[in-house]
Protein backbone atom coordinates (compact mmCIF):
# COMPACT_ATOMS: atom_id res chain seq x y z
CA UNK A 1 1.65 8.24 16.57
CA UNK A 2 -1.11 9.81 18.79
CA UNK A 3 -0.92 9.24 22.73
CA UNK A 4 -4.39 8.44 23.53
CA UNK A 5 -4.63 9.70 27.51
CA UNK A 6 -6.98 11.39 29.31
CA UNK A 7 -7.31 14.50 27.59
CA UNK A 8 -7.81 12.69 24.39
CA UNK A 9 -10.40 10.62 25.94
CA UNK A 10 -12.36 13.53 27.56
CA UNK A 11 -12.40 14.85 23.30
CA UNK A 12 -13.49 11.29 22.17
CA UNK A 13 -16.68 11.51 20.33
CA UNK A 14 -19.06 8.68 21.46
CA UNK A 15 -22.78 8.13 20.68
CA UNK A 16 -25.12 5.53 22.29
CA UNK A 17 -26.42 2.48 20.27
CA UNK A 18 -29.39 4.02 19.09
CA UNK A 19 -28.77 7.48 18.42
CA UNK A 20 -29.55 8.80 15.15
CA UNK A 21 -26.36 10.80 13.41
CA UNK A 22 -27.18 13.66 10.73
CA UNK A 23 -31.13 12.50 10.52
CA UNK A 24 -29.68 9.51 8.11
CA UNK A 25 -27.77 6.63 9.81
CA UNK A 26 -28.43 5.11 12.84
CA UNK A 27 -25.81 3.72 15.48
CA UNK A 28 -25.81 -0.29 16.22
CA UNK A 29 -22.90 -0.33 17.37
CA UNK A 30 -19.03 0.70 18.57
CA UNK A 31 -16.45 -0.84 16.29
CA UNK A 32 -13.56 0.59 17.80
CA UNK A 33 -11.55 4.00 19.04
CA UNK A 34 -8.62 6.15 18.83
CA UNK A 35 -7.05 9.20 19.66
CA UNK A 36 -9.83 12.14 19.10
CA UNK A 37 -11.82 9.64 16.71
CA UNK A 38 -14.63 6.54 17.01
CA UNK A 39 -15.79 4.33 14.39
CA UNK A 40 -19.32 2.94 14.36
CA UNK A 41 -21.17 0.47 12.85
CA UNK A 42 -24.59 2.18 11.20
CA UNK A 43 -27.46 1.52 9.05
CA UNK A 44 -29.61 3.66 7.16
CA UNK A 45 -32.61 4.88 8.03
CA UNK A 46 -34.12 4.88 5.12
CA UNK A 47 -33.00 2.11 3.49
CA UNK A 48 -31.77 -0.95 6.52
CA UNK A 49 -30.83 -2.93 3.72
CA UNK A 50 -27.44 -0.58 4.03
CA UNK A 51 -24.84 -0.79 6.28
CA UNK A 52 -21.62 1.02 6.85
CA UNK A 53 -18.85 2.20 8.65
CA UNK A 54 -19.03 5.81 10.90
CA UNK A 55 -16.36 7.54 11.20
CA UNK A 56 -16.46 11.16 13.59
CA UNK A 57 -13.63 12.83 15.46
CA UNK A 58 -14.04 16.24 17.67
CA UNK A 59 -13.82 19.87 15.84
CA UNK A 60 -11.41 20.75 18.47
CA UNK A 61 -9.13 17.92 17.68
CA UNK A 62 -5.93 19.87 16.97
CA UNK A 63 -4.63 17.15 14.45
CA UNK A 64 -7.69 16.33 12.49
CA UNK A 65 -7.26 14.42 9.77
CA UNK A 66 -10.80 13.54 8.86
CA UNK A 67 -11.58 16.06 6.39
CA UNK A 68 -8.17 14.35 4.20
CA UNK A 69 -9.75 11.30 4.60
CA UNK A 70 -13.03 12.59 2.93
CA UNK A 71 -10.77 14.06 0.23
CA UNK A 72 -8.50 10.85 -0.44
CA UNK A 73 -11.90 8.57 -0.47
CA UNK A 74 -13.31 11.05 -3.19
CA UNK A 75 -10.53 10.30 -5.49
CA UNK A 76 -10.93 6.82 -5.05
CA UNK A 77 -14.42 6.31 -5.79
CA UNK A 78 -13.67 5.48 -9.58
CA UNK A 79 -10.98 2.63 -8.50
CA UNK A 80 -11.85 -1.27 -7.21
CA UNK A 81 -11.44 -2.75 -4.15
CA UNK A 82 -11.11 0.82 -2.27
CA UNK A 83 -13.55 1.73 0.72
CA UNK A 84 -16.16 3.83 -0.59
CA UNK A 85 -17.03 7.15 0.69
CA UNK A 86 -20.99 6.84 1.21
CA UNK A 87 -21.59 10.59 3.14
CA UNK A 88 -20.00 12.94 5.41
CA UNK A 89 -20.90 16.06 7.21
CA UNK A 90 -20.48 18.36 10.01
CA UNK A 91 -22.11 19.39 13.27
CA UNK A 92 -21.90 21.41 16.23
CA UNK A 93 -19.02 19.87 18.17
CA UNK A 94 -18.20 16.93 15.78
CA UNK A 95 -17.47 15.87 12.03
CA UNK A 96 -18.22 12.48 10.62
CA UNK A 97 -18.12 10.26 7.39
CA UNK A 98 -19.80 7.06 6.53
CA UNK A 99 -18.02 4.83 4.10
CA UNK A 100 -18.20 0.83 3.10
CA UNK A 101 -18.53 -1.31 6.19
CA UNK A 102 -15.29 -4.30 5.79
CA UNK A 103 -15.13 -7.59 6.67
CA UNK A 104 -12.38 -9.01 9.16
CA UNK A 105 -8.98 -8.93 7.31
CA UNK A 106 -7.78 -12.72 5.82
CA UNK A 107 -5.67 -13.55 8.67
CA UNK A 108 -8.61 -13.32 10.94
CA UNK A 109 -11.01 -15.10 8.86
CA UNK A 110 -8.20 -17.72 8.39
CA UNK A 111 -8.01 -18.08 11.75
CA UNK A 112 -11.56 -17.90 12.28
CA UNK A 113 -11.78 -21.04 10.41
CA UNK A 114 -9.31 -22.90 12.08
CA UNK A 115 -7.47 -22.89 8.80
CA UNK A 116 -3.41 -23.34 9.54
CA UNK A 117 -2.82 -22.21 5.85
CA UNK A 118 -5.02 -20.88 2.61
CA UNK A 119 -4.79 -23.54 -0.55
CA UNK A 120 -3.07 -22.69 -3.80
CA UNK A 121 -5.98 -21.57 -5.53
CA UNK A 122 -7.21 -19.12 -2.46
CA UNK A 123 -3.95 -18.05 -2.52
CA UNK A 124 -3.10 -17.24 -5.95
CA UNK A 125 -6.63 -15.29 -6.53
CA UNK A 126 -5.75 -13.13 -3.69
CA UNK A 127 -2.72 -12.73 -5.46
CA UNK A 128 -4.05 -11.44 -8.59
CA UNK A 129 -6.87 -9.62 -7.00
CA UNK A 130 -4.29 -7.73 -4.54
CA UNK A 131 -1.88 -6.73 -7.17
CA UNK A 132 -4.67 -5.20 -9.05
CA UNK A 133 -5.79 -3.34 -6.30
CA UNK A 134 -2.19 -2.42 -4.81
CA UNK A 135 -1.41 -1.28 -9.00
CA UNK A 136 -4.32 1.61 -9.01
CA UNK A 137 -3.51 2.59 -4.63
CA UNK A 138 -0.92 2.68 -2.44
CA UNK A 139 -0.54 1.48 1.01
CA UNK A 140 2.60 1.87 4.06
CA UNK A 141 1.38 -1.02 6.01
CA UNK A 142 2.47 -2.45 9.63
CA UNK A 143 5.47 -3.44 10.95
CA UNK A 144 5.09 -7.07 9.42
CA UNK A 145 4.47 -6.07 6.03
CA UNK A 146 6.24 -3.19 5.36
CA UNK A 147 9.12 -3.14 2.54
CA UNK A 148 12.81 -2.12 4.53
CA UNK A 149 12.49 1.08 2.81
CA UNK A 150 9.78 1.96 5.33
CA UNK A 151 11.46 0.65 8.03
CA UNK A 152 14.11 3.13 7.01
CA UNK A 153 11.94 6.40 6.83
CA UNK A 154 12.69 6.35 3.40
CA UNK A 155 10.49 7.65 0.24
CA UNK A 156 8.40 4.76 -0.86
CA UNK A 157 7.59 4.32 -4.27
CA UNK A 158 5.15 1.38 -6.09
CA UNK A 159 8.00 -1.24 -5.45
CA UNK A 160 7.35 -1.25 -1.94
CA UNK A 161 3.55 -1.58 -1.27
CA UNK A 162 4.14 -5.29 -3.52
CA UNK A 163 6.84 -6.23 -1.01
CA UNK A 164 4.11 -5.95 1.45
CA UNK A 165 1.93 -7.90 -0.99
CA UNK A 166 4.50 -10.84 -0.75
CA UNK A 167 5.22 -11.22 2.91
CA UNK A 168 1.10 -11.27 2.86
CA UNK A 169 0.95 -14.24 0.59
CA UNK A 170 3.95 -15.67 2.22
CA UNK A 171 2.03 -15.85 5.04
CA UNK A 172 -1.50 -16.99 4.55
CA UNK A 173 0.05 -20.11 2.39
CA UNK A 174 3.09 -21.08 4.55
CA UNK A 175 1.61 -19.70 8.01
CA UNK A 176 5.42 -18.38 8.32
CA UNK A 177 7.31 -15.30 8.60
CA UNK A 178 10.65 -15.11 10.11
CA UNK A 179 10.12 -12.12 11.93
CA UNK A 180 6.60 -12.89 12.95
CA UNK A 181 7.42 -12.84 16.88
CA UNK A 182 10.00 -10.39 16.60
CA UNK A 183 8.35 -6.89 18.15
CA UNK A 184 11.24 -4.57 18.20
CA UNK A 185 11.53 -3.06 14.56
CA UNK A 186 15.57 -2.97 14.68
CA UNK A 187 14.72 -6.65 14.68
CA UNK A 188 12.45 -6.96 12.09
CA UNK A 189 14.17 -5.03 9.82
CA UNK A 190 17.37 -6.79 10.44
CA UNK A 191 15.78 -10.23 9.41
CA UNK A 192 14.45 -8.83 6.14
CA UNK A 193 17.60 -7.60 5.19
CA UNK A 194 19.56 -10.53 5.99
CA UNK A 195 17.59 -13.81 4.88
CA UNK A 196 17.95 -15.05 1.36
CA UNK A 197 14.62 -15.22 -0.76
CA UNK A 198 15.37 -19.06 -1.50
CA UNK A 199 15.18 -19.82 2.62
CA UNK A 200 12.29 -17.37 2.75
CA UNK A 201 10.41 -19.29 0.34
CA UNK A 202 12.19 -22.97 1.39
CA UNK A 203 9.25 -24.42 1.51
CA UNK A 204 8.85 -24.58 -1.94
CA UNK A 205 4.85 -24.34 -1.56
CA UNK A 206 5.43 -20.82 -4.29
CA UNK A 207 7.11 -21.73 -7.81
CA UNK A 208 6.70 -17.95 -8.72
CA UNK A 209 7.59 -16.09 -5.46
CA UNK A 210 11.42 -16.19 -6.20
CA UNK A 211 10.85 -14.61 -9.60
CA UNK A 212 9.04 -12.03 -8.42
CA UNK A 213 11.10 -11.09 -4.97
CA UNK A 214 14.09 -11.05 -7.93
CA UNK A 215 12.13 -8.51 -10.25
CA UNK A 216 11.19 -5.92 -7.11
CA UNK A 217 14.93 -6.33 -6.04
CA UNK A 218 15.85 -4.90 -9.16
CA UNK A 219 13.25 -1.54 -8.84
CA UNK A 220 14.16 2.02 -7.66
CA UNK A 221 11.85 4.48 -5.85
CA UNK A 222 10.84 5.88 -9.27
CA UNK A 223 10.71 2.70 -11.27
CA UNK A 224 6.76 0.89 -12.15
CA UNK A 225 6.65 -2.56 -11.66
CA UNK A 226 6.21 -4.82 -14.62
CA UNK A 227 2.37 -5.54 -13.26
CA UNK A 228 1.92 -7.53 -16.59
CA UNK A 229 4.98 -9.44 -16.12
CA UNK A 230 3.70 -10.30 -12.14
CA UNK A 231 0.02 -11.29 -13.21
CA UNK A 232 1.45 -13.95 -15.67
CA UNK A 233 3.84 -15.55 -12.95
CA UNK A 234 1.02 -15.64 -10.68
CA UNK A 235 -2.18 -16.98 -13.43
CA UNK A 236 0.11 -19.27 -14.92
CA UNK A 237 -0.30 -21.94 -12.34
CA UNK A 238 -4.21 -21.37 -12.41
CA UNK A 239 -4.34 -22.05 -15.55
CA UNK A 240 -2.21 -25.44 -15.17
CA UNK A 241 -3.86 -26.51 -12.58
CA UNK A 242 -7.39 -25.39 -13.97
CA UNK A 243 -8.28 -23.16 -10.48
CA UNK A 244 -11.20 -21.16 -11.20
CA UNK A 245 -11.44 -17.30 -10.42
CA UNK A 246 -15.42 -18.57 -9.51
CA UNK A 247 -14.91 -21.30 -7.26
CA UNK A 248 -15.40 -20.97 -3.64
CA UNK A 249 -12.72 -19.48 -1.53
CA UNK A 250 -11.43 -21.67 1.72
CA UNK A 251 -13.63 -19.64 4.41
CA UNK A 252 -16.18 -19.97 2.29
CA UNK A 253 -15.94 -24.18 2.18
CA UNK A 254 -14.77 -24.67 5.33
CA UNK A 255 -17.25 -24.89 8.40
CA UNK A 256 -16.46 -24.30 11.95
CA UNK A 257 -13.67 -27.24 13.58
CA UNK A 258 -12.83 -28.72 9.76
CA UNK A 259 -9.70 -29.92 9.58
CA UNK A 260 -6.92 -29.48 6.82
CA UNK A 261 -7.68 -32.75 5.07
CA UNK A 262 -11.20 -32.02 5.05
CA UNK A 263 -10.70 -28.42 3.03
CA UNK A 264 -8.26 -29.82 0.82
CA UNK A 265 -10.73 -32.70 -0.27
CA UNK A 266 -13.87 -30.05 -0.74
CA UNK A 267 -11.20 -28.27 -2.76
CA UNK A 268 -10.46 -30.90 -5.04
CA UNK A 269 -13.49 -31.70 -5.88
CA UNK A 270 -14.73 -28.51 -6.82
CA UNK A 271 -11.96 -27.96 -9.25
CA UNK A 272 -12.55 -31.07 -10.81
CA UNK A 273 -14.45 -30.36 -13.88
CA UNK A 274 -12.86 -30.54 -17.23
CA UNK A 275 -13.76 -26.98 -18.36
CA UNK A 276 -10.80 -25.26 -19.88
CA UNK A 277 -9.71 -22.11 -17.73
CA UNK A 278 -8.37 -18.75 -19.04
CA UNK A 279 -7.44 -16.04 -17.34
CA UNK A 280 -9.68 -13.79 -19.44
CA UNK A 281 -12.52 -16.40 -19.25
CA UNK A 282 -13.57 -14.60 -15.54
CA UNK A 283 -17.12 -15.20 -14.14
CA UNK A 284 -18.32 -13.02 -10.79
CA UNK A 285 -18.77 -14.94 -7.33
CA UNK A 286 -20.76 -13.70 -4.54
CA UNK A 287 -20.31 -9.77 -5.41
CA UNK A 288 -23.29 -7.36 -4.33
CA UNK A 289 -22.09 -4.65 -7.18
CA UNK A 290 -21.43 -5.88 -10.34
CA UNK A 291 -18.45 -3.06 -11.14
CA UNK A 292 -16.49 -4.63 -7.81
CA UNK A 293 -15.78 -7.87 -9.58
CA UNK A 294 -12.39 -9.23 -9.91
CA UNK A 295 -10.31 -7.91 -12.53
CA UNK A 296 -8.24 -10.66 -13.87
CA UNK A 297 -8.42 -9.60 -17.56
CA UNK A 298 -5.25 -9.56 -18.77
CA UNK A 299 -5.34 -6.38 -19.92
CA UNK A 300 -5.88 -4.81 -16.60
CA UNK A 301 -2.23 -5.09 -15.76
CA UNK A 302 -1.15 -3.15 -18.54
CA UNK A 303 0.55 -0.09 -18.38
CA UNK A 304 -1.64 3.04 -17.97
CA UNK A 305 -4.71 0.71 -17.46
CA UNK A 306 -6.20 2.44 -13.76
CA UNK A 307 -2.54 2.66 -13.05
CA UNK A 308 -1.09 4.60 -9.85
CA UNK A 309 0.06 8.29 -11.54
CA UNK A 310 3.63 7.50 -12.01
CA UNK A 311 5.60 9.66 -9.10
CA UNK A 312 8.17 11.53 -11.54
CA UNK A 313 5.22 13.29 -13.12
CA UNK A 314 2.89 14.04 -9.94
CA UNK A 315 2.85 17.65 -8.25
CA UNK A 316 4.49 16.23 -5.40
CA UNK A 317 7.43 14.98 -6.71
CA UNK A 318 8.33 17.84 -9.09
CA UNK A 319 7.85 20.51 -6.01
CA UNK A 320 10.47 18.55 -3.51
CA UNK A 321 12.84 17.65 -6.16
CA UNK A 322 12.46 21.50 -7.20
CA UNK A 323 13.03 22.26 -3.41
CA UNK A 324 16.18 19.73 -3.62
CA UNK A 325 17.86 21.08 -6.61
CA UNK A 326 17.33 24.68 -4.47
CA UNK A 327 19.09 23.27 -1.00
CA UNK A 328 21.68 21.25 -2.99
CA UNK A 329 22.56 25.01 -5.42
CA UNK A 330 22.45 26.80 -2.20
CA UNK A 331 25.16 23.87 -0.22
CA UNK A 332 27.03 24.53 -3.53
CA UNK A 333 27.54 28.06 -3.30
CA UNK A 334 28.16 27.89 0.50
CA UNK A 335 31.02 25.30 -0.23
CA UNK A 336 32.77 27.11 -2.88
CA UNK A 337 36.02 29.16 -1.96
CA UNK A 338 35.49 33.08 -2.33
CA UNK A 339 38.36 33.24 -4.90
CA UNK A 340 36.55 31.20 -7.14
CA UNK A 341 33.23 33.19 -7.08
CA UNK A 342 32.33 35.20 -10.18
């Protein structure tokens, strides 16, 4: 982690509201800073209609990592629900990129709205739409969220970015984590090793949780989750209960001071019509680019459909395990008596 102190601070890139970066986007507004980097809220000056997030850290920053993000946000640009890269360039003293301007994240919106938990259909369509978009990129995450494998300083495969996934959902619809006040991480990871998925789920607000927890239990670093097998569990009750993928989410229901009882009646009575649901019979809601729209086709969970490149086969992983095979011949050879050398 960088140590953001004076010297940092004397590096920090800032720009006034105002001031017009690379002849193209023009500053509003500081969105927040770190060590050797700022990120802005701009618009364009050609077109005002677009918006988006600025990015710039100093060229003498000694630990740049800007130009990776550029790289990483290039590959991405084919896949859903990942920021998109909208420019970048370089100047004089600094280098910047511009990419898709977010939103608060859902526990801030939830709280926004006074909202002590999401409903079963919010829920379960963040669900689907997160384990689509956690199936084509993966994440570490915080303290919180992260599997015990990251706690560890372990390698993390595709099981653990979904463990993150379910202390999320856990979350938003039972406003309860076990460890949510804990701070020190011995802590934390102490409580998610030791508490059984039946008492972590004892609320019984999530038929499909347990089933789930008990299929990611069963995965190894190199193993791909059964995606497929997930997106059922988690449609399944949409489809009994006729949720739509199209029907308002709670923040988007629920004004200012309304209280629980007042959500869950707006909520009823928007899924109240008799039409039949299916999870392939999906309809867009409030989405500026058409491509961005959910994916709950059923299909889309299917193996090799946008799926992360499976780890035993990427450059990465063949190169260290190479490098492993190479330490482990060499500890060999070092451990063997001389008399029994060729």
């Amino acid at each position: 982690m960088k140590i953001f102190n004076e010297e940092n601070e004397s590096k920090l890139v800032q720009f006034p509201n105002g001031k017009i970066v690379g002849a193209r986007w023009l500053v509003r507004r500081i969105l927040g800073t770190g060590a050797y980097g700022a990120v802005y809220e701009v618009q364009s000056v050609t077109n005002p209609l677009i918006s988006g997030a600025l990015k710039a850290e100093s060229n003498s920053a000694t630990d740049s990592i800007l130009k990776l993000e550029v790289e990483v946000l290039k590959q991405l640009q084919s896949r859903k629900y990942t920021v998109r890269l909208l420019y970048s360039g370089k100047r004089e003293t600094y280098s910047y990129m511009v990419m898709t301007l977010c939103g608060p994240d859902l526990l801030t919106v939830k709280n926004m709205k006074n909202l002590v938990t999401f409903s079963e259909s919010t829920t379960l369509r963040i669900a689907v739409l997160s384990l689509y978009a956690i199936k084509q990129v993966l994440l570490r995450g915080t303290l919180r969220y992260c599997s015990v494998n990251t706690h560890k300083r372990n390698e993390q495969g595709r099981v653990d970015d979904l463990w993150s996934l379910m202390y999320m959902l856990i979350e938003l619809r039972c406003n309860y984590l076990p460890w949510s006040k804990a701070t020190r991480e011995d802590r934390i990871l102490y409580l998610k090793e030791s508490i059984p998925d039946k008492q972590l789920l004892s609320n019984g607000k999530m038929e499909f949780y347990e089933r789930i927890l008990a299929h990611l239990r069963k995965l190894r670093y190199p193993d791909r989750p059964d995606y497929h097998y997930m997106y059922k569990l988690m449609v399944s009750p949409m489809i009994r209960k006729r949720y739509l993928f199209n029907e308002p989410y709670d923040w988007e229901v629920v004004s200012e001071g309304a209280t629980q009882e007042e959500s869950e009646s707006m909520k009823k009575s928007s899924t109240s019509s008799p039409k039949s649901v299916s999870p392939i019979d999906v309809k867009p809601f409030n989405s500026i680019i058409p491509e961005d729209i959910p994916v709950a086709q059923e299909h889309a969970f299917d193996e090799g459909e946008n799926d992360v490149p499976d780890i035993m086969k990427t450059s990465y992983h063949v190169y260290h395990r190479r490098q492993d095979r190479g330490q482990r011949a060499s500890q060999d050879e070092n451990n063997v008596p001389n008399e029994d050398l060729p």
